[in-house]
N, C-alpha and C. Protein backbone atom coordinates (compact mmCIF):
# COMPACT_ATOMS: atom_id res chain seq x y z
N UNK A 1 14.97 6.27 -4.27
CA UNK A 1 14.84 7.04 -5.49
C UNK A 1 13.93 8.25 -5.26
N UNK A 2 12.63 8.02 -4.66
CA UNK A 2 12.03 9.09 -4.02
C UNK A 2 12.99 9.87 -3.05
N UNK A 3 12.96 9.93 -1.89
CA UNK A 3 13.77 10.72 -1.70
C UNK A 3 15.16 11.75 -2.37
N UNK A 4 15.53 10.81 -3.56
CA UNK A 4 16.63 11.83 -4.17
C UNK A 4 15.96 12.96 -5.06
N UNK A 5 14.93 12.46 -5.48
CA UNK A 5 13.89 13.59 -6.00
C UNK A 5 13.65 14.99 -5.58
N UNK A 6 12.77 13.61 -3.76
CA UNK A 6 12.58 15.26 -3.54
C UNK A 6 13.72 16.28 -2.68
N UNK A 7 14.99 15.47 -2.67
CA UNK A 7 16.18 16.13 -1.98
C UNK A 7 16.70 17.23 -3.47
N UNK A 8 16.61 17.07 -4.67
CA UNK A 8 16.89 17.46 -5.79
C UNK A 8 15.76 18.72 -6.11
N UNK A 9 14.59 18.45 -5.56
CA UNK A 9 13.04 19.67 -5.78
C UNK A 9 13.93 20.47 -4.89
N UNK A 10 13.76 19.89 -3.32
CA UNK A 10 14.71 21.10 -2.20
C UNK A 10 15.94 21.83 -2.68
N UNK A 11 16.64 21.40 -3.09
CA UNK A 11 17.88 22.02 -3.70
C UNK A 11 17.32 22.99 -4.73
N UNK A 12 16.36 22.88 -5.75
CA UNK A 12 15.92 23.58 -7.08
C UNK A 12 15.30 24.79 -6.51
N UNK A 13 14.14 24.52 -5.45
CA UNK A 13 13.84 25.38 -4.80
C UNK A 13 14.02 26.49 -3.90
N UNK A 14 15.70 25.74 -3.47
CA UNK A 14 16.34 26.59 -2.47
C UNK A 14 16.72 27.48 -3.12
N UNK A 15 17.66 27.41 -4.64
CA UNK A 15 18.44 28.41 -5.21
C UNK A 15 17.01 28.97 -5.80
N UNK A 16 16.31 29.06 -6.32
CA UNK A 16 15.08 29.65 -6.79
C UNK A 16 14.54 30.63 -5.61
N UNK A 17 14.25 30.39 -4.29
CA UNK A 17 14.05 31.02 -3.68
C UNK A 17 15.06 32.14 -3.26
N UNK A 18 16.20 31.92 -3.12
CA UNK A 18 17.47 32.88 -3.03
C UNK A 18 17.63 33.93 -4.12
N UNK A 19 17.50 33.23 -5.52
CA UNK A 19 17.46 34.15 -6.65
C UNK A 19 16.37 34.98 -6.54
N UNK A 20 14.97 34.61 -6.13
CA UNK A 20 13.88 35.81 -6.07
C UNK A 20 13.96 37.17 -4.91
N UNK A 21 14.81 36.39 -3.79
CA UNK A 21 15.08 36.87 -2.77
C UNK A 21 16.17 38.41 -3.15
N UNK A 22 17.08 37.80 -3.90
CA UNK A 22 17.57 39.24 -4.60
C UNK A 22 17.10 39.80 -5.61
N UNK A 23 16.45 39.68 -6.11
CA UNK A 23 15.23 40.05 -7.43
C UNK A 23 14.78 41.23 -6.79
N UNK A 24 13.89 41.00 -5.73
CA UNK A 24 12.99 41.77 -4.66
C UNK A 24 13.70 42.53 -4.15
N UNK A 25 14.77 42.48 -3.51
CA UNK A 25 15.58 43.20 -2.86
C UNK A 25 16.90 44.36 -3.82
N UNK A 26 16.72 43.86 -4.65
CA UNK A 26 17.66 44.64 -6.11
C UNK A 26 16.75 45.93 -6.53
N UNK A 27 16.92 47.36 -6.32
CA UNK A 27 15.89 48.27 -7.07
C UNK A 27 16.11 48.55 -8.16
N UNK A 28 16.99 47.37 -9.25
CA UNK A 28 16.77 47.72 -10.65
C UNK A 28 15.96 47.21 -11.08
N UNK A 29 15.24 46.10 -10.44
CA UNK A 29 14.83 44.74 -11.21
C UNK A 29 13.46 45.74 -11.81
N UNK A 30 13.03 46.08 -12.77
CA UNK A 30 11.51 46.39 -13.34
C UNK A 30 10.61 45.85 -13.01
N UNK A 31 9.61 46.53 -13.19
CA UNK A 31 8.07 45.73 -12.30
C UNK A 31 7.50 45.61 -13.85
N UNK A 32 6.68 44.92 -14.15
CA UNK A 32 6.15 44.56 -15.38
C UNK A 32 5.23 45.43 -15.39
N UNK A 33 4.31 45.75 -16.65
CA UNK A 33 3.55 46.83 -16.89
C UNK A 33 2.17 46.52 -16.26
N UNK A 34 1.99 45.53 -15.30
CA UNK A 34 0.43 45.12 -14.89
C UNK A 34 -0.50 45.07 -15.92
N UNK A 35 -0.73 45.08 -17.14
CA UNK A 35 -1.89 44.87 -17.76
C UNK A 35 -2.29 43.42 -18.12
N UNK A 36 -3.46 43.09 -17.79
CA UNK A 36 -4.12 42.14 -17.50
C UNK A 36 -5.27 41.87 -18.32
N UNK A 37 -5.00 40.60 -19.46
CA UNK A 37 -6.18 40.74 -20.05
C UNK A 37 -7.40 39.44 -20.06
N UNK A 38 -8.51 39.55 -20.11
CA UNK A 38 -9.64 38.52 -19.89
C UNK A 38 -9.37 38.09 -18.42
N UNK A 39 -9.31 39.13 -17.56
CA UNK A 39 -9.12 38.49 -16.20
C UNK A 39 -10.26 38.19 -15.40
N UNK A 40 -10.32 37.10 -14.84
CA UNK A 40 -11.83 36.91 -14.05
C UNK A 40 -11.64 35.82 -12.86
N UNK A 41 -12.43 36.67 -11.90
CA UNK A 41 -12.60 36.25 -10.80
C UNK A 41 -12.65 34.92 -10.27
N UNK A 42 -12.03 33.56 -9.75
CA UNK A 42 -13.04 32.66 -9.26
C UNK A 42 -13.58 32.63 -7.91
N UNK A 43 -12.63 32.79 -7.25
CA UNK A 43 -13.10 32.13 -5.84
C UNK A 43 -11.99 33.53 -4.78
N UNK A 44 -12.77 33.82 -3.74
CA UNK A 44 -11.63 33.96 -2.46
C UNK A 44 -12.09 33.74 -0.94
N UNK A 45 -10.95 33.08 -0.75
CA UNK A 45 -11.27 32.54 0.96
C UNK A 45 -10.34 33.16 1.69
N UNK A 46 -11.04 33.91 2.52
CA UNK A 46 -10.21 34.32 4.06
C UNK A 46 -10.65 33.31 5.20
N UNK A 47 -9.29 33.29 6.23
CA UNK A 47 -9.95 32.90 7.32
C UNK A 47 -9.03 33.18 8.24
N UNK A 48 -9.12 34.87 8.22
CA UNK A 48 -8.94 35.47 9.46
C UNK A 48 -7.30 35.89 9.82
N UNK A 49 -6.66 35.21 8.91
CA UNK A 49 -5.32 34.78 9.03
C UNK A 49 -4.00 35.78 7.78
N UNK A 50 -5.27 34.57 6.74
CA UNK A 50 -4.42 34.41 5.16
C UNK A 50 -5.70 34.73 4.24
N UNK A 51 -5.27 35.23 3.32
CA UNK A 51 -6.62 35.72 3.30
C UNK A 51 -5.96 34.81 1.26
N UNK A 52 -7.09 34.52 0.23
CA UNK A 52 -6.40 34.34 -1.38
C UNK A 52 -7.50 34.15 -1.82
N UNK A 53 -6.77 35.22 -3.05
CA UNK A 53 -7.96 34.64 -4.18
C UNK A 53 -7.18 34.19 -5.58
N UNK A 54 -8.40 33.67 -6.27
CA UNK A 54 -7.91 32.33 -7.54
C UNK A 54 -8.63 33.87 -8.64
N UNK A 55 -7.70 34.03 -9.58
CA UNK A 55 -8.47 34.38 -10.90
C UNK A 55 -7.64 33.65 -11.79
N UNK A 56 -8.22 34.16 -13.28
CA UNK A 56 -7.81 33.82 -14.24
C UNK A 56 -7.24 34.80 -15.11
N UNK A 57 -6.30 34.57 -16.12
CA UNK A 57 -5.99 35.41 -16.62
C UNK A 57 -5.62 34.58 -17.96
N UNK A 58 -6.21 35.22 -19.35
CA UNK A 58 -5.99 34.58 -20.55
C UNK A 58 -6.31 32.89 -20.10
N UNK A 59 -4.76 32.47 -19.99
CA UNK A 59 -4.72 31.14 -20.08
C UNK A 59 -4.50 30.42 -18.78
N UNK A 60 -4.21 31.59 -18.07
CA UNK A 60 -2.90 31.26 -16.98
C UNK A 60 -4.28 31.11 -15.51
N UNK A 61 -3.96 30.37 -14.29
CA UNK A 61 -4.81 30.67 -12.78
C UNK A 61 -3.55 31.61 -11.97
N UNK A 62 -4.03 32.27 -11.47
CA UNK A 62 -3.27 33.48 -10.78
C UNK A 62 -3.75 33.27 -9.21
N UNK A 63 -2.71 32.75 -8.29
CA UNK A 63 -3.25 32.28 -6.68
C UNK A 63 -2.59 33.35 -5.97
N UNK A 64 -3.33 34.46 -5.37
CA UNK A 64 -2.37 35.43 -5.04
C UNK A 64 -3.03 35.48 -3.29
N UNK A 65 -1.75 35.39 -2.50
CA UNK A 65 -2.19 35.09 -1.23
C UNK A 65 -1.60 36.23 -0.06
N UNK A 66 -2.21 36.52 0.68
CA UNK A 66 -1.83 38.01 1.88
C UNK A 66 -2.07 37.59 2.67
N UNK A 67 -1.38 38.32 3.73
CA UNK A 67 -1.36 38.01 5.05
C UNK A 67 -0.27 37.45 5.78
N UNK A 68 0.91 37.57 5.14
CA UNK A 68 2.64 36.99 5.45
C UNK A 68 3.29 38.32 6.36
N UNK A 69 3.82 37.68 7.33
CA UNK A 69 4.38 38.85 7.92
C UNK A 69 5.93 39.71 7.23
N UNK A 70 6.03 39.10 6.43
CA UNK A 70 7.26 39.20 5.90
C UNK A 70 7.26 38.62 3.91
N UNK A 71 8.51 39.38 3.82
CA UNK A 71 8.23 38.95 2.20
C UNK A 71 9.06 36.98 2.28
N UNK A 72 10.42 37.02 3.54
CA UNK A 72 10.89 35.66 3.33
C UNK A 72 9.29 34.46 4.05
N UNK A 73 8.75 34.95 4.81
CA UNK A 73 7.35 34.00 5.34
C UNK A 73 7.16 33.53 3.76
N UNK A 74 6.61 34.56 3.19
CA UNK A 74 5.62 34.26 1.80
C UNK A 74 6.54 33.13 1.28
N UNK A 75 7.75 33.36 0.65
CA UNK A 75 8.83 32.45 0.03
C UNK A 75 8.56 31.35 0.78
N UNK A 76 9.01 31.24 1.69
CA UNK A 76 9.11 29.61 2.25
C UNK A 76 7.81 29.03 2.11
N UNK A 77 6.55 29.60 3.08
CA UNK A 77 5.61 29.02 2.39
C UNK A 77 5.31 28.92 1.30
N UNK A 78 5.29 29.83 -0.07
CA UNK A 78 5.19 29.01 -1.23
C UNK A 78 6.11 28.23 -1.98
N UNK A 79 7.44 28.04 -1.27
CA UNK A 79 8.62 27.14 -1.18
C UNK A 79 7.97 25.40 -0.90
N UNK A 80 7.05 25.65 0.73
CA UNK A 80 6.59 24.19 1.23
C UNK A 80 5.61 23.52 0.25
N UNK A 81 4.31 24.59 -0.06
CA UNK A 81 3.45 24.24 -1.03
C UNK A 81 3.80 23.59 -2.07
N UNK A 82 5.09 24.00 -2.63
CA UNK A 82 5.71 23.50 -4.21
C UNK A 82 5.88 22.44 -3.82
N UNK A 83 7.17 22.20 -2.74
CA UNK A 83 7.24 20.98 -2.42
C UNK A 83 6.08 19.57 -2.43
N UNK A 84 5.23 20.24 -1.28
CA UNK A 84 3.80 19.01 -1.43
C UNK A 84 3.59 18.78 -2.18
N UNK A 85 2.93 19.66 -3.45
CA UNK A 85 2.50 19.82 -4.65
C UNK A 85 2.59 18.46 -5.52
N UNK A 86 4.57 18.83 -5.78
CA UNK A 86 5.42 17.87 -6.97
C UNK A 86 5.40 16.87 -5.91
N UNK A 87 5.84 17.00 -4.53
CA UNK A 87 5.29 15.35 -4.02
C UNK A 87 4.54 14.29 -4.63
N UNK A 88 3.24 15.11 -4.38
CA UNK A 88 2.08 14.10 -4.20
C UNK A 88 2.01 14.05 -5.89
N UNK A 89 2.14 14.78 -6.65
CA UNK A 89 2.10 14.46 -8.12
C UNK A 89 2.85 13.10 -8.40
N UNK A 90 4.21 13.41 -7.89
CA UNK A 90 4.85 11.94 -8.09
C UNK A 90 4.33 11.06 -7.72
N UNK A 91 4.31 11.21 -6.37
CA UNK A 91 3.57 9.87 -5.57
C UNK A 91 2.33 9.35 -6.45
N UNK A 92 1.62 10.12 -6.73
CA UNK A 92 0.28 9.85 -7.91
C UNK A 92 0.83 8.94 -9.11
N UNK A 93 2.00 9.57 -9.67
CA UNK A 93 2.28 9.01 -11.21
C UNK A 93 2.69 7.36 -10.58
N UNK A 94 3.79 7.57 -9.64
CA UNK A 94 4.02 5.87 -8.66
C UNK A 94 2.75 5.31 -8.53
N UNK A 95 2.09 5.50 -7.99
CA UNK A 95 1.50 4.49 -7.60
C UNK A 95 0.49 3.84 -9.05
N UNK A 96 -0.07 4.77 -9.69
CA UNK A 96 -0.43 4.31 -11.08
C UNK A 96 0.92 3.50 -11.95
N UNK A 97 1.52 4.14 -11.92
CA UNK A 97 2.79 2.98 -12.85
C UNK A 97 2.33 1.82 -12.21
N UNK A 98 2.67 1.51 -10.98
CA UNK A 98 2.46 0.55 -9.62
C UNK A 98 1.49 -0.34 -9.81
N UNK A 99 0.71 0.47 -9.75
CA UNK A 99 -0.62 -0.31 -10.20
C UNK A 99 -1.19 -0.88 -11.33
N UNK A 100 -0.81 -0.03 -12.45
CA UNK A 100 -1.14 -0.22 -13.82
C UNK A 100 -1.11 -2.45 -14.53
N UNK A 101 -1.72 -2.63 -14.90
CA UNK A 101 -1.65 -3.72 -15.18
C UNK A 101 -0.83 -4.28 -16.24
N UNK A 102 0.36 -5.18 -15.62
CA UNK A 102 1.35 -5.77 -16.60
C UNK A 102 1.17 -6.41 -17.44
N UNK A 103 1.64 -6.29 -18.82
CA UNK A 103 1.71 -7.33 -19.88
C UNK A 103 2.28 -8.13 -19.53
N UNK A 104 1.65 -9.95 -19.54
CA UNK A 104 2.23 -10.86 -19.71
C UNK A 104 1.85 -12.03 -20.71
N UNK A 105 3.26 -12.62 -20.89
CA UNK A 105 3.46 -13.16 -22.18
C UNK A 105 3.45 -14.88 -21.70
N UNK A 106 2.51 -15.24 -22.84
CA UNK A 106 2.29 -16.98 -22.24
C UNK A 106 3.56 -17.50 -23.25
């Protein structure tokens, strides 16, 4: 059952990544107006490589990461990340179901 999951994330992700892939590559697509409001800083780590930083914006965390040699690099890696991500989320919610303590009836 796990596995059909995450064979079903791969598939979601694949066409998601293809669709952005012509997004980017389409010069009609509009760039949004960049305005940014209550935005603030948290954290940024380089190391030498990849360089990201975490802000905030309104409501939203904004993880914006450089250093891809390419725009398809960036995709796949934030393709793999998603993947892990909803992994281990599942795996988390399993093993609590799993664990969780059963009602039983005398």
């Amino acid at each position: 059952m796990m596995k059909q999951r995450i064979l079903e994330w791969l598939k979601n992700l694949e066409a998601q990544s293809k669709n952005l892939k012509k997004k980017l590559q389409d010069p009609k697509q509009k760039k949004s107006s960049g305005l940014i409001f209550n935005s603030r800083r948290i954290a940024k780590i380089d190391d030498g490589i990849l360089s990201a930083t975490i802000d905030t914006r309104s409501k939203d965390v904004v993880i914006t990461i450089k250093g891809f040699d390419s725009v398809a690099k960036a995709i796949d890696w934030a393709t793999l990340q998603s993947i892990l991500w909803r992994t281990d989320q599942q795996t988390r919610a399993q093993l609590q179901k799993d664990l969780a303590p059963k009602d039983t009836y005398h």
